[in-house]
PDB file of N, CA and C in Angstrom:
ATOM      1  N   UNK A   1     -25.536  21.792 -16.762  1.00  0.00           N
ATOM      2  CA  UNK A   1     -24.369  22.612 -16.978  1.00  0.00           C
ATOM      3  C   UNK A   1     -23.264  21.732 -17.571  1.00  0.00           C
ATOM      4  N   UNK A   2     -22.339  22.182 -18.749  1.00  0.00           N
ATOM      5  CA  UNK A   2     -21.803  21.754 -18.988  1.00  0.00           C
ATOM      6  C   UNK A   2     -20.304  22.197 -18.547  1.00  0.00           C
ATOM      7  N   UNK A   3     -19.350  20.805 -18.141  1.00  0.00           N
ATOM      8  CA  UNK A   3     -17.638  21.555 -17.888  1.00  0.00           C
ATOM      9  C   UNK A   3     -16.569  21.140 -18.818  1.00  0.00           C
ATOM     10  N   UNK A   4     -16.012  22.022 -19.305  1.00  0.00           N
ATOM     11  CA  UNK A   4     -14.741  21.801 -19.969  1.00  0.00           C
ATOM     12  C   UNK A   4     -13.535  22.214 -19.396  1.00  0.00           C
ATOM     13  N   UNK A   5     -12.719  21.577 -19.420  1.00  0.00           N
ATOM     14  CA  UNK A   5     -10.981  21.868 -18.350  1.00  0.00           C
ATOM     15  C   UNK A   5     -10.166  21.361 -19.599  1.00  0.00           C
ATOM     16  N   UNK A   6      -9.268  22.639 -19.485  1.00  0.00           N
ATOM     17  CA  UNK A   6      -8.046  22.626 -20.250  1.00  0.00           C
ATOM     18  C   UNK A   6      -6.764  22.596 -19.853  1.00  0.00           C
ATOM     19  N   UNK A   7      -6.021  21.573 -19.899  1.00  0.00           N
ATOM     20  CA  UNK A   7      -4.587  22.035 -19.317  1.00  0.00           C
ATOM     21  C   UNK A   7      -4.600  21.849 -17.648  1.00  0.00           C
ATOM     22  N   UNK A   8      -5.663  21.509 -17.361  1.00  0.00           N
ATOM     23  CA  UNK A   8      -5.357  22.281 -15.811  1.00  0.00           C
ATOM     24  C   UNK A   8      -4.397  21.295 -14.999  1.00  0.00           C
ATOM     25  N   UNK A   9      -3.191  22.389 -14.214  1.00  0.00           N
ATOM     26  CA  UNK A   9      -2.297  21.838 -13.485  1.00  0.00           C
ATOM     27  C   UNK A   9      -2.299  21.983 -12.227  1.00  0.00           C
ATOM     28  N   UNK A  10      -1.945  21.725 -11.359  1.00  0.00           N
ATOM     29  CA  UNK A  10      -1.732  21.667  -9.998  1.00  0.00           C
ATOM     30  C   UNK A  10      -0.434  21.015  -9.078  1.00  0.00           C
ATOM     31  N   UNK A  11       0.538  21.929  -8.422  1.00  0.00           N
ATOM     32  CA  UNK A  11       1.551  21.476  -8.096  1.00  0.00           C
ATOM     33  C   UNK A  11       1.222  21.631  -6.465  1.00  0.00           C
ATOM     34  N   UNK A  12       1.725  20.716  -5.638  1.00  0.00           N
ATOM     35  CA  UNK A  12       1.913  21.110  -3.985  1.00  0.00           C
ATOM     36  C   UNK A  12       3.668  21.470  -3.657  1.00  0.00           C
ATOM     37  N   UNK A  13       4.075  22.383  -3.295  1.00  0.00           N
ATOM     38  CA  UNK A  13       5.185  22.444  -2.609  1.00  0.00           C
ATOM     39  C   UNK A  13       6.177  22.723  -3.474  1.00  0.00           C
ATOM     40  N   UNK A  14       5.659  23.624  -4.337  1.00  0.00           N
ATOM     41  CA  UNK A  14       6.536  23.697  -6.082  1.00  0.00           C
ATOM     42  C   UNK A  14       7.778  23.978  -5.396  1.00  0.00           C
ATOM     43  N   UNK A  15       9.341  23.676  -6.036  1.00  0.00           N
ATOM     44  CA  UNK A  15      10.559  23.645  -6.159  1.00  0.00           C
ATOM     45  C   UNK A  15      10.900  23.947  -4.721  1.00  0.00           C
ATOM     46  N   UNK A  16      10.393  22.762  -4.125  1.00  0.00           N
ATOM     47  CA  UNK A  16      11.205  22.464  -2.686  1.00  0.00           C
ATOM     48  C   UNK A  16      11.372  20.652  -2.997  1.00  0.00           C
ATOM     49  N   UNK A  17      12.025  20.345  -1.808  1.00  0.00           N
ATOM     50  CA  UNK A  17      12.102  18.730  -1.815  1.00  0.00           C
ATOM     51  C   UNK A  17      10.965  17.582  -2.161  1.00  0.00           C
ATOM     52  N   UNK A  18      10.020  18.427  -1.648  1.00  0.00           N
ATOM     53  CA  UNK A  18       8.968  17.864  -1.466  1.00  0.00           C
ATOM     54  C   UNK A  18       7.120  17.760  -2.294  1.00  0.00           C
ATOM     55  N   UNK A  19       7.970  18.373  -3.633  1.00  0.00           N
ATOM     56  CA  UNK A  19       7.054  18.902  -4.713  1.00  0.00           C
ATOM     57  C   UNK A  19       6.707  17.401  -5.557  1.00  0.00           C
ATOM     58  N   UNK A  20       4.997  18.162  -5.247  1.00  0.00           N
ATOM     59  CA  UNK A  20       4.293  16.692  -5.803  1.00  0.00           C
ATOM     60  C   UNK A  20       2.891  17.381  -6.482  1.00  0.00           C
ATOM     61  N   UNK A  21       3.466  16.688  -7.896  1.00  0.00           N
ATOM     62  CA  UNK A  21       2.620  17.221  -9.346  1.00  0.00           C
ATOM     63  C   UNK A  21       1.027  16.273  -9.361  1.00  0.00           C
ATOM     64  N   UNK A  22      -0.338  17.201  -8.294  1.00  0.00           N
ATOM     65  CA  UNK A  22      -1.293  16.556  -8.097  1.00  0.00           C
ATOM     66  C   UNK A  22      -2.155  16.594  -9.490  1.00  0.00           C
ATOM     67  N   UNK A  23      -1.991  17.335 -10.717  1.00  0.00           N
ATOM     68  CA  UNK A  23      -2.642  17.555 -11.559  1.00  0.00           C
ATOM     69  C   UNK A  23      -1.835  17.643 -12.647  1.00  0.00           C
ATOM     70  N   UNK A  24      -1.829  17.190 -13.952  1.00  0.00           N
ATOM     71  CA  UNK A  24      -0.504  17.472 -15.123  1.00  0.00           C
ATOM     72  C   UNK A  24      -1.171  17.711 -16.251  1.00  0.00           C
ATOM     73  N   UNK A  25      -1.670  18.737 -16.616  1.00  0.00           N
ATOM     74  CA  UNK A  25      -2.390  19.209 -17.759  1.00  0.00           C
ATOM     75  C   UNK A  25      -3.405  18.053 -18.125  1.00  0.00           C
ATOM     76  N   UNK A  26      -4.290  18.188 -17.179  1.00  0.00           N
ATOM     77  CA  UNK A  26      -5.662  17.537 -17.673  1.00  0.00           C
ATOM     78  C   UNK A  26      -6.440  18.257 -18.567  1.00  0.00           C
ATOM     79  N   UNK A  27      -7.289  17.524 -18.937  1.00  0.00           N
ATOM     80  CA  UNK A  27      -8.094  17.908 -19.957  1.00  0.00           C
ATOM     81  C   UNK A  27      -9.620  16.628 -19.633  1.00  0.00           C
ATOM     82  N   UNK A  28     -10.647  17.645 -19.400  1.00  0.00           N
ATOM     83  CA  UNK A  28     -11.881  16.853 -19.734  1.00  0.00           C
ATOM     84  C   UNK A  28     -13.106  17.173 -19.766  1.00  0.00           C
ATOM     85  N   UNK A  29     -13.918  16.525 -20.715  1.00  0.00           N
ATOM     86  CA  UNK A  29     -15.166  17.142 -20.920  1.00  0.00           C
ATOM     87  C   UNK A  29     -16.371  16.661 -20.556  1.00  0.00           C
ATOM     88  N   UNK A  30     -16.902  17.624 -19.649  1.00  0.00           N
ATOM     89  CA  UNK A  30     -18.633  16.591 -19.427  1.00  0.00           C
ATOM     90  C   UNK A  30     -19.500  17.473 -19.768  1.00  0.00           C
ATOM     91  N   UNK A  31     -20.252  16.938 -20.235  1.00  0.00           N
ATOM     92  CA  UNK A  31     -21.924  17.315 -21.177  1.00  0.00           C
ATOM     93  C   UNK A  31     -22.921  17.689 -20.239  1.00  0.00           C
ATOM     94  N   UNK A  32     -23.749  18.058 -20.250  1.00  0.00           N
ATOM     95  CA  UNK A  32     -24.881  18.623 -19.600  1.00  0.00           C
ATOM     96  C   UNK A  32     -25.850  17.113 -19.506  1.00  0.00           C
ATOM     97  N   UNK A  33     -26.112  17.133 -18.484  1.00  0.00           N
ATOM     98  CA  UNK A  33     -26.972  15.989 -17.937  1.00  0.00           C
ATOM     99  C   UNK A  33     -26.036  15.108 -17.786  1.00  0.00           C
ATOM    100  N   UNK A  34     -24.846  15.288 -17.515  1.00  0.00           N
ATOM    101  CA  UNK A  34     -23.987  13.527 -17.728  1.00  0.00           C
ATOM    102  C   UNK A  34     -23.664  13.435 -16.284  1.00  0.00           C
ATOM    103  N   UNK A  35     -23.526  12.128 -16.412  1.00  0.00           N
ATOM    104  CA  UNK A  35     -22.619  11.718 -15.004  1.00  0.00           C
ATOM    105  C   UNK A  35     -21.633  11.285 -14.649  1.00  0.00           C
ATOM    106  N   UNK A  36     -20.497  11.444 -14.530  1.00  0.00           N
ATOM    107  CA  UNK A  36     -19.096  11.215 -14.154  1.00  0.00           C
ATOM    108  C   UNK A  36     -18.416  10.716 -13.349  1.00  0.00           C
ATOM    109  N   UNK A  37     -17.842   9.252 -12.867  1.00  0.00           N
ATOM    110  CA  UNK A  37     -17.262   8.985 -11.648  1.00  0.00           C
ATOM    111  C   UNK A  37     -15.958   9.382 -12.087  1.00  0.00           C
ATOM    112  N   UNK A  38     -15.064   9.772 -11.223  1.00  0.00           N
ATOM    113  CA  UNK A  38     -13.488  10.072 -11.056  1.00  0.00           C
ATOM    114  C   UNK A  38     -12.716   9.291 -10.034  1.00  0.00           C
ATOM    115  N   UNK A  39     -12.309   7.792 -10.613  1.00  0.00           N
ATOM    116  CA  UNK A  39     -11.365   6.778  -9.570  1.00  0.00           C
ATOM    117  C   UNK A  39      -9.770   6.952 -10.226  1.00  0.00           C
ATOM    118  N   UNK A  40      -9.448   6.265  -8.790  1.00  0.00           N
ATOM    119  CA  UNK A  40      -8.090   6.456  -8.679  1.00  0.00           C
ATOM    120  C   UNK A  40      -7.711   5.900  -7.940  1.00  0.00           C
ATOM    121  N   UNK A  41      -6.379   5.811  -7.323  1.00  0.00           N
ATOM    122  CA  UNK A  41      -5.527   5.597  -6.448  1.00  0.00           C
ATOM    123  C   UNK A  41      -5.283   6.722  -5.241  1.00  0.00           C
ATOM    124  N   UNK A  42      -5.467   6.740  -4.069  1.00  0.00           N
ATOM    125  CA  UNK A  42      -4.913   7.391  -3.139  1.00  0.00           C
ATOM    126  C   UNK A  42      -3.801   8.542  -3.500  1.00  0.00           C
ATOM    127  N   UNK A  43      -3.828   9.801  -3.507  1.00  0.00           N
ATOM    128  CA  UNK A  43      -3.042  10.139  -4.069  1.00  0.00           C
ATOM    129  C   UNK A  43      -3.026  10.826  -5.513  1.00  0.00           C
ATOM    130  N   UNK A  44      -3.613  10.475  -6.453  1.00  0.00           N
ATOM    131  CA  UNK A  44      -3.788  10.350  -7.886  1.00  0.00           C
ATOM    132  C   UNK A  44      -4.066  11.966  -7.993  1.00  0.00           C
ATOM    133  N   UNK A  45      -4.883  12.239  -7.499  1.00  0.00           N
ATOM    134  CA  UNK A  45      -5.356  14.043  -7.561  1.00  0.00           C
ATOM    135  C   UNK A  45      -6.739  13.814  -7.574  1.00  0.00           C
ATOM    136  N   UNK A  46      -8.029  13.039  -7.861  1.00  0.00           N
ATOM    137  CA  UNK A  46      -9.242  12.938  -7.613  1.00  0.00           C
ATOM    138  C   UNK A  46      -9.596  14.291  -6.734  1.00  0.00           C
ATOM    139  N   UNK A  47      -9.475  14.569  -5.515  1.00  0.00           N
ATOM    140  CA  UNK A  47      -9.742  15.143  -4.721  1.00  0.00           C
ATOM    141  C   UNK A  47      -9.134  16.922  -4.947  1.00  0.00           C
ATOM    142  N   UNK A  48      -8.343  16.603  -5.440  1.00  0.00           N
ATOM    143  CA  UNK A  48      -7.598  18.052  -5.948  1.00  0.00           C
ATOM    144  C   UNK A  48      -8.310  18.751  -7.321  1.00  0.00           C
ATOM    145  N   UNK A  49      -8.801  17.560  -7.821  1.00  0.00           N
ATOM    146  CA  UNK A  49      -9.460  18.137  -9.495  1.00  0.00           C
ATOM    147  C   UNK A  49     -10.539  18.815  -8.688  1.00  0.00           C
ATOM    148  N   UNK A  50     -11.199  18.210  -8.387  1.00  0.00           N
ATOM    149  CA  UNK A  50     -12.481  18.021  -7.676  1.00  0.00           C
ATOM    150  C   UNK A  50     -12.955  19.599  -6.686  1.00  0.00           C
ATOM    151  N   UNK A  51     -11.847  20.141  -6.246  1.00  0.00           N
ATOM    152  CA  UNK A  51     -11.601  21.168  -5.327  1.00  0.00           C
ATOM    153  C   UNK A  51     -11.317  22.281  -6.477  1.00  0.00           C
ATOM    154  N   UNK A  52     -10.564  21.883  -7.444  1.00  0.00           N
ATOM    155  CA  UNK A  52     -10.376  23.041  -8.350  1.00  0.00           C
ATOM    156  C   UNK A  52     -11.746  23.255  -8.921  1.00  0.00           C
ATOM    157  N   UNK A  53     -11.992  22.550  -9.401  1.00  0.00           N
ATOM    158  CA  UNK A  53     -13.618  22.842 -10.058  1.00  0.00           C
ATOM    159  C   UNK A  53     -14.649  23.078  -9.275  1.00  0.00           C
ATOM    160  N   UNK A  54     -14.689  23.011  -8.381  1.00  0.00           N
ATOM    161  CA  UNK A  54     -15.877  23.726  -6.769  1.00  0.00           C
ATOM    162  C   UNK A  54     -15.072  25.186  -6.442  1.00  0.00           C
ATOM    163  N   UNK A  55     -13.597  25.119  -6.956  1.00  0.00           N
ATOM    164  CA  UNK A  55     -13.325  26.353  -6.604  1.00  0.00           C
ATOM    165  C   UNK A  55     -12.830  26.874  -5.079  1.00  0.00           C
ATOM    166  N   UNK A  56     -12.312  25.434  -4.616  1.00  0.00           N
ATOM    167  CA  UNK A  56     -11.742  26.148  -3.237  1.00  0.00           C
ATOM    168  C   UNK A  56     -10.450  25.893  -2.782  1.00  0.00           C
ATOM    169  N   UNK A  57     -10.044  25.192  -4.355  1.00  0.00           N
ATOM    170  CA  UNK A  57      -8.385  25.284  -4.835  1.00  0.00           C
ATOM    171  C   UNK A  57      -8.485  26.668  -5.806  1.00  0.00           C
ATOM    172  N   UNK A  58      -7.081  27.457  -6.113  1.00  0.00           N
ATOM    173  CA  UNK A  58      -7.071  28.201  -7.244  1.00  0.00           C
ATOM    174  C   UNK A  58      -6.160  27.171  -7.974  1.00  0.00           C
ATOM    175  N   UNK A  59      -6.109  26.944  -9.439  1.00  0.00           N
ATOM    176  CA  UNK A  59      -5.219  26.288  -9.983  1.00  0.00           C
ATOM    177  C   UNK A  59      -4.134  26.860 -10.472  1.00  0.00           C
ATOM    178  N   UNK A  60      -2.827  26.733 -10.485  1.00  0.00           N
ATOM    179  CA  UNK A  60      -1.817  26.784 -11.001  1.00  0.00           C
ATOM    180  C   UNK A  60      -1.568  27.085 -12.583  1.00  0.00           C
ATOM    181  N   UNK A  61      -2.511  26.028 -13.166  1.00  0.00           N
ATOM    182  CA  UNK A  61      -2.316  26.208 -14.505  1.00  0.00           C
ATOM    183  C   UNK A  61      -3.454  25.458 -15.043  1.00  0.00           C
ATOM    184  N   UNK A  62      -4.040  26.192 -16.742  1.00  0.00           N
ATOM    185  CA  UNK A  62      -5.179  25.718 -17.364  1.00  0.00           C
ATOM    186  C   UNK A  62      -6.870  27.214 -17.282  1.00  0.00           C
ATOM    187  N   UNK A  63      -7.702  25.901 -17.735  1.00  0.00           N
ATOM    188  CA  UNK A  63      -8.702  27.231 -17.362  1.00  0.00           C
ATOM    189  C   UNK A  63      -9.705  26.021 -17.565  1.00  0.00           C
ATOM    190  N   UNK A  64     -10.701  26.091 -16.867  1.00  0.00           N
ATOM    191  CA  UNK A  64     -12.227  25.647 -16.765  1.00  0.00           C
ATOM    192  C   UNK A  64     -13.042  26.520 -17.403  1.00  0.00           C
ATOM    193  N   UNK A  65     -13.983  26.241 -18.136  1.00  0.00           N
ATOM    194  CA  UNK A  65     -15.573  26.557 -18.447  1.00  0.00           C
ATOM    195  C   UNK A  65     -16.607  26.101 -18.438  1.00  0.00           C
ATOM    196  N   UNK A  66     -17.485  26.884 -17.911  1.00  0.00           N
ATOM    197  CA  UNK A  66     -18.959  25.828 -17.333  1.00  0.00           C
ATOM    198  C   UNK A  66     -19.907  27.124 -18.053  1.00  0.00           C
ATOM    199  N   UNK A  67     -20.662  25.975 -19.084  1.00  0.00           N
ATOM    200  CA  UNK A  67     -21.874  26.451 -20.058  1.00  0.00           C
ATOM    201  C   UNK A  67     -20.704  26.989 -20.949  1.00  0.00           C
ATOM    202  N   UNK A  68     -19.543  27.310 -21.687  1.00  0.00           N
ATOM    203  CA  UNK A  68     -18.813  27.650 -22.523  1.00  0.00           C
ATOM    204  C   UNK A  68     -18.112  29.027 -21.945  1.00  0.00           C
ATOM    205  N   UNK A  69     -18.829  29.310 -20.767  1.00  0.00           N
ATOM    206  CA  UNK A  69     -18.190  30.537 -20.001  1.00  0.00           C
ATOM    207  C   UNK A  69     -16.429  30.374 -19.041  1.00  0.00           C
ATOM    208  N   UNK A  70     -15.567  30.835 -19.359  1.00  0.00           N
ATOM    209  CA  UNK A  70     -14.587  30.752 -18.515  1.00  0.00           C
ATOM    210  C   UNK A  70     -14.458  31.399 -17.545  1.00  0.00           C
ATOM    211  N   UNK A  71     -14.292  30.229 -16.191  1.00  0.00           N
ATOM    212  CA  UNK A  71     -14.598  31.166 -15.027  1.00  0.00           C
ATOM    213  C   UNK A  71     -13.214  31.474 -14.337  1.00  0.00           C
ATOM    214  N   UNK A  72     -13.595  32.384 -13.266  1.00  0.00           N
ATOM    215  CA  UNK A  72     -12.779  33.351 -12.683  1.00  0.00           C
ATOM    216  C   UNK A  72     -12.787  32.194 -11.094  1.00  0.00           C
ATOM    217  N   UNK A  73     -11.592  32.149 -11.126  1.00  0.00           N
ATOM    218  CA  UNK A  73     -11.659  31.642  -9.496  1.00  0.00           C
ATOM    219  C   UNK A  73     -12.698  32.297  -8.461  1.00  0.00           C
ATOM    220  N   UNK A  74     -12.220  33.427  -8.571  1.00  0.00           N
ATOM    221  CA  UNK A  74     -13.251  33.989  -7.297  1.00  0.00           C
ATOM    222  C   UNK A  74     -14.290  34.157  -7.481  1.00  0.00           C
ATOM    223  N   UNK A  75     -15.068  33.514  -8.956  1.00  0.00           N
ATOM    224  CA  UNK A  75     -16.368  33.949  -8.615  1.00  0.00           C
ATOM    225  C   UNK A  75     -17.300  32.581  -9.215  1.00  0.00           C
ATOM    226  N   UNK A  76     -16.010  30.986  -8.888  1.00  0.00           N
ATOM    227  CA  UNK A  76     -17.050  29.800  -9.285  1.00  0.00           C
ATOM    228  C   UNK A  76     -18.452  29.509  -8.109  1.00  0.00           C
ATOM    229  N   UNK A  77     -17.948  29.747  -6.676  1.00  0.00           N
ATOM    230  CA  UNK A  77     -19.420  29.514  -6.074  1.00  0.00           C
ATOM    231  C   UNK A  77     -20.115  30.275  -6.202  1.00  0.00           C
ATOM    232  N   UNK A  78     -19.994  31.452  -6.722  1.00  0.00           N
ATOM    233  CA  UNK A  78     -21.050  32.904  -6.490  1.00  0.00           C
ATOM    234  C   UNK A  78     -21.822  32.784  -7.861  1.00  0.00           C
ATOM    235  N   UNK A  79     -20.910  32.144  -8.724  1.00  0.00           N
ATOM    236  CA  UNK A  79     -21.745  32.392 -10.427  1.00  0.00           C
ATOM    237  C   UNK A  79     -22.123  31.129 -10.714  1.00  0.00           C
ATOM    238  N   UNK A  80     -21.270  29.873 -10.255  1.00  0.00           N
ATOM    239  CA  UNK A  80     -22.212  28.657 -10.732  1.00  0.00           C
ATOM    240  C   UNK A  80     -22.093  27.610  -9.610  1.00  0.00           C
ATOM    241  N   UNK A  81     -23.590  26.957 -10.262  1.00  0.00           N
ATOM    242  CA  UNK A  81     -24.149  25.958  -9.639  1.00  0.00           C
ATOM    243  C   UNK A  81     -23.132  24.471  -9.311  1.00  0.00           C
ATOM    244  N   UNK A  82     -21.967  24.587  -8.687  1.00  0.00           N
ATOM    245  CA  UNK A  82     -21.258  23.484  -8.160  1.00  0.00           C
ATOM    246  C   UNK A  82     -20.816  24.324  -6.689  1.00  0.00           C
ATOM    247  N   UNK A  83     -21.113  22.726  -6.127  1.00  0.00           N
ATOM    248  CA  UNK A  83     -20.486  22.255  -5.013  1.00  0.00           C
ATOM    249  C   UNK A  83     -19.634  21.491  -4.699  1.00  0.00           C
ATOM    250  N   UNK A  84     -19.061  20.654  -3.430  1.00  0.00           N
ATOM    251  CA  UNK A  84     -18.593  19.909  -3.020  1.00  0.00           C
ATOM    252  C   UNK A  84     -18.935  19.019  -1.765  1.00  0.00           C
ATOM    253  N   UNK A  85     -19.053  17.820  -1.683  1.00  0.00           N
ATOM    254  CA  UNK A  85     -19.529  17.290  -0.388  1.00  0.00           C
ATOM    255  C   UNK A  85     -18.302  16.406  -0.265  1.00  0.00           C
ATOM    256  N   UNK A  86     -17.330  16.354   0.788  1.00  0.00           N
ATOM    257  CA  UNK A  86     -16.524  15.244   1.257  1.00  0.00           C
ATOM    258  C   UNK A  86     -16.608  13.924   1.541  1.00  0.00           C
ATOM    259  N   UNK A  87     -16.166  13.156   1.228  1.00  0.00           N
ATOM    260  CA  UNK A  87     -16.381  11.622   1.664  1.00  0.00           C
ATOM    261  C   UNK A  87     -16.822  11.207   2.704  1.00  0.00           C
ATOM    262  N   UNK A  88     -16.347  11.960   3.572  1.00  0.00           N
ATOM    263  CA  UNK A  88     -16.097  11.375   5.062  1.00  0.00           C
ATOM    264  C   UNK A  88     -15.919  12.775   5.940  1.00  0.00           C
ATOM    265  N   UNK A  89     -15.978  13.743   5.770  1.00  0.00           N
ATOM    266  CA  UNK A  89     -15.202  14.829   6.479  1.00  0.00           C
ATOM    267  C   UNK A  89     -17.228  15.872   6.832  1.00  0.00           C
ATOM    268  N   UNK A  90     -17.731  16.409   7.820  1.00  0.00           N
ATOM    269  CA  UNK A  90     -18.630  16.964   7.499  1.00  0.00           C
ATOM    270  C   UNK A  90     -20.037  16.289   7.158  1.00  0.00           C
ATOM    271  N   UNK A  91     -20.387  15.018   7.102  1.00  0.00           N
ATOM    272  CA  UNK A  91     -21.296  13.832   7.035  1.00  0.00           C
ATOM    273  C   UNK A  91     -21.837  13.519   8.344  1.00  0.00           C
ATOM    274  N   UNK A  92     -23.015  13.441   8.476  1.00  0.00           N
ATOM    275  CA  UNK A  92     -24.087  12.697   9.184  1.00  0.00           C
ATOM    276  C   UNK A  92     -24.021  11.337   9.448  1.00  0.00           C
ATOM    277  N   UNK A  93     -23.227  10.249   9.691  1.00  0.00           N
ATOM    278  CA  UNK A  93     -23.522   8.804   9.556  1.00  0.00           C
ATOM    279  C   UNK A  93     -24.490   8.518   9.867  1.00  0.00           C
ATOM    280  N   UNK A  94     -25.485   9.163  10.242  1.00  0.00           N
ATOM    281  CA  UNK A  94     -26.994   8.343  10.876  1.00  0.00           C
ATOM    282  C   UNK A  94     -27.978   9.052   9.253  1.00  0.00           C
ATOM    283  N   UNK A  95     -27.217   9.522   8.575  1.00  0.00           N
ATOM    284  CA  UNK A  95     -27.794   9.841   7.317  1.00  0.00           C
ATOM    285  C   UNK A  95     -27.743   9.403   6.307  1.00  0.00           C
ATOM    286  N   UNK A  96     -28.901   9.283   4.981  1.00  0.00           N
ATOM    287  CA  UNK A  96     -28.258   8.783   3.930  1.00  0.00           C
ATOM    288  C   UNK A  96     -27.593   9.618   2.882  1.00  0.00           C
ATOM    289  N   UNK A  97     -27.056   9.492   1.530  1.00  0.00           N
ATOM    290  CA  UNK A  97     -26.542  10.529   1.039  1.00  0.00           C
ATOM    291  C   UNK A  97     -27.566  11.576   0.808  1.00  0.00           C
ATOM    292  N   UNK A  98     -28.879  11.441  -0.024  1.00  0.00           N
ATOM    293  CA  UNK A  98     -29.955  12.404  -0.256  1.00  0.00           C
ATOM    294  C   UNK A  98     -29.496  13.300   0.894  1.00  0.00           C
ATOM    295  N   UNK A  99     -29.966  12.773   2.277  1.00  0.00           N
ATOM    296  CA  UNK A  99     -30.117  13.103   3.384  1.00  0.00           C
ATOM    297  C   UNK A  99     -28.844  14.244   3.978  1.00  0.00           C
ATOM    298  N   UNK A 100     -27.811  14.145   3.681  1.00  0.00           N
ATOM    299  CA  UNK A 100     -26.326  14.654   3.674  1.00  0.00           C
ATOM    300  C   UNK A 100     -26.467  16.083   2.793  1.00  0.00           C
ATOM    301  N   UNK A 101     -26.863  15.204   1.457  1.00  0.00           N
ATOM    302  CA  UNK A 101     -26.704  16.989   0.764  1.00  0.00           C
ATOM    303  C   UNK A 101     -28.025  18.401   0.841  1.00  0.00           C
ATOM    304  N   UNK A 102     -29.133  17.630   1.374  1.00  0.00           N
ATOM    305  CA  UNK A 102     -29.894  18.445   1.622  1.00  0.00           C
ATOM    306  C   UNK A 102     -29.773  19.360   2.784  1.00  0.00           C
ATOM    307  N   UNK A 103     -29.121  18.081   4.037  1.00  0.00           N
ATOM    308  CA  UNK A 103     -28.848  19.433   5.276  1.00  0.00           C
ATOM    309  C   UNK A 103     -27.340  20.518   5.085  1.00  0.00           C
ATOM    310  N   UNK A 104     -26.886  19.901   4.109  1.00  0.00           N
ATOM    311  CA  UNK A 104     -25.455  20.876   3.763  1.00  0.00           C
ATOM    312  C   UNK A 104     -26.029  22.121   3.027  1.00  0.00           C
ATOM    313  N   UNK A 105     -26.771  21.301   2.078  1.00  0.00           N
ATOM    314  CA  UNK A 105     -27.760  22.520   1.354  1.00  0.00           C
ATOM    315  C   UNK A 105     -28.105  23.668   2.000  1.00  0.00           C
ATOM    316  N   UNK A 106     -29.331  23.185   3.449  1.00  0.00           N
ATOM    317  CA  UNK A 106     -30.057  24.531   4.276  1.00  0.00           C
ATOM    318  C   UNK A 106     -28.906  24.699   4.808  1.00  0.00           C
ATOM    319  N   UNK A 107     -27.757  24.655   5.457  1.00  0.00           N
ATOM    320  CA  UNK A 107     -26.574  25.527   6.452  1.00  0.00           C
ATOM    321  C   UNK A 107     -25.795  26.588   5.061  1.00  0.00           C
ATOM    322  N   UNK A 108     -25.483  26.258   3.895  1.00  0.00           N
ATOM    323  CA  UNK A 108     -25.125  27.263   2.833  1.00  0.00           C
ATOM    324  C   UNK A 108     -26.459  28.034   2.473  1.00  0.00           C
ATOM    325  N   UNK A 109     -27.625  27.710   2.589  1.00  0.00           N
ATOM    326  CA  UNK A 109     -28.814  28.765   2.193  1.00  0.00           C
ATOM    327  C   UNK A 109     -29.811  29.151   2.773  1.00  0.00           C
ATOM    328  N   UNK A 110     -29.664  28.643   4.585  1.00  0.00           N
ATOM    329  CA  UNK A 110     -30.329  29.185   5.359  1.00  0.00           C
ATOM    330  C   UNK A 110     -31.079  28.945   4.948  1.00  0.00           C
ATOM    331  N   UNK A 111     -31.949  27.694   4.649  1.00  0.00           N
ATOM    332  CA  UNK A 111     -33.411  27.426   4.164  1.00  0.00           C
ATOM    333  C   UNK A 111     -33.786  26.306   5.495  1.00  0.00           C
ATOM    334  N   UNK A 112     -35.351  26.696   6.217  1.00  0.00           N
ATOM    335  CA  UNK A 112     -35.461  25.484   7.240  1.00  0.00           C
ATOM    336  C   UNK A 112     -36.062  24.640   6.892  1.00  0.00           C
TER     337      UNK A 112
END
C-alpha cells in the first residue's frame, strides 16, 4: 500500500496558553513495499503523525491517501490495512516484537 500526506496539521490546545503545533503542514510520501523509520526528538510529533495515519487522531488539517484513495477518518481502520502498535504501552516484555504483533493481531480478529 502506498501513503501520501498532504499538508497535514495538527494543533493541541488551539488558542489557549498552552497551544502546541504537533504537526505543521507535512507532507510525505511512501511507496508500496517501502520502509520508513520516523525519528525525532521527544515531542517532535512522531507519535501524533503516526496516530493520524492509523486513524485514531482526526487531523486538523491536510488529507492522506493510501493506494491514491483519499481517506475518510472514520473509515481508515475499517477500509485499510494500517495499524498501530505502541512502544511501550500494551506489550508483552517476555515477548519478541514478531511475537507482540501477532497476539495484538488475534485480540483485534479473534483468531486463536
Amino acid at each position: 500500500m502506498s501513503i501520501e500526506i498532504l499538508n497535514l496539521t495538527q494543533v493541541y490546545n488551539q488558542n489557549t496558553p498552552f497551544e502546541k503545533v504537533a504537526l505543521n503542514n507535512i507532507n510525505l510520501s511512501i511507496n508500496k513495499g517501502e520502509f520508513v523509520g520516523i525519528i525525532g526528538h521527544t515531542g517532535s510529533g512522531k507519535s501524533t503523525l503516526l496516530s493520524v495515519i492509523a486513524g485514531i487522531e482526526k487531523p486538523q488539517g491536510g488529507e492522506i491517501f493510501f493506494d491514491d484513495s483519499k481517506s475518510d477518518f472514520n473509515d481508515v481502520l475499517r477500509k485499510y490495512d494500517v495499524s498501530m502498535i505502541y512502544q511501550s504501552y500494551m506489550l508483552f516484555d517476555y515477548m519478541n516484537a514478531v511475537e507482540n504483533v501477532i497476539v495484538n493481531t488475534r485480540a483485534v480478529t479473534n483468531d486463536s
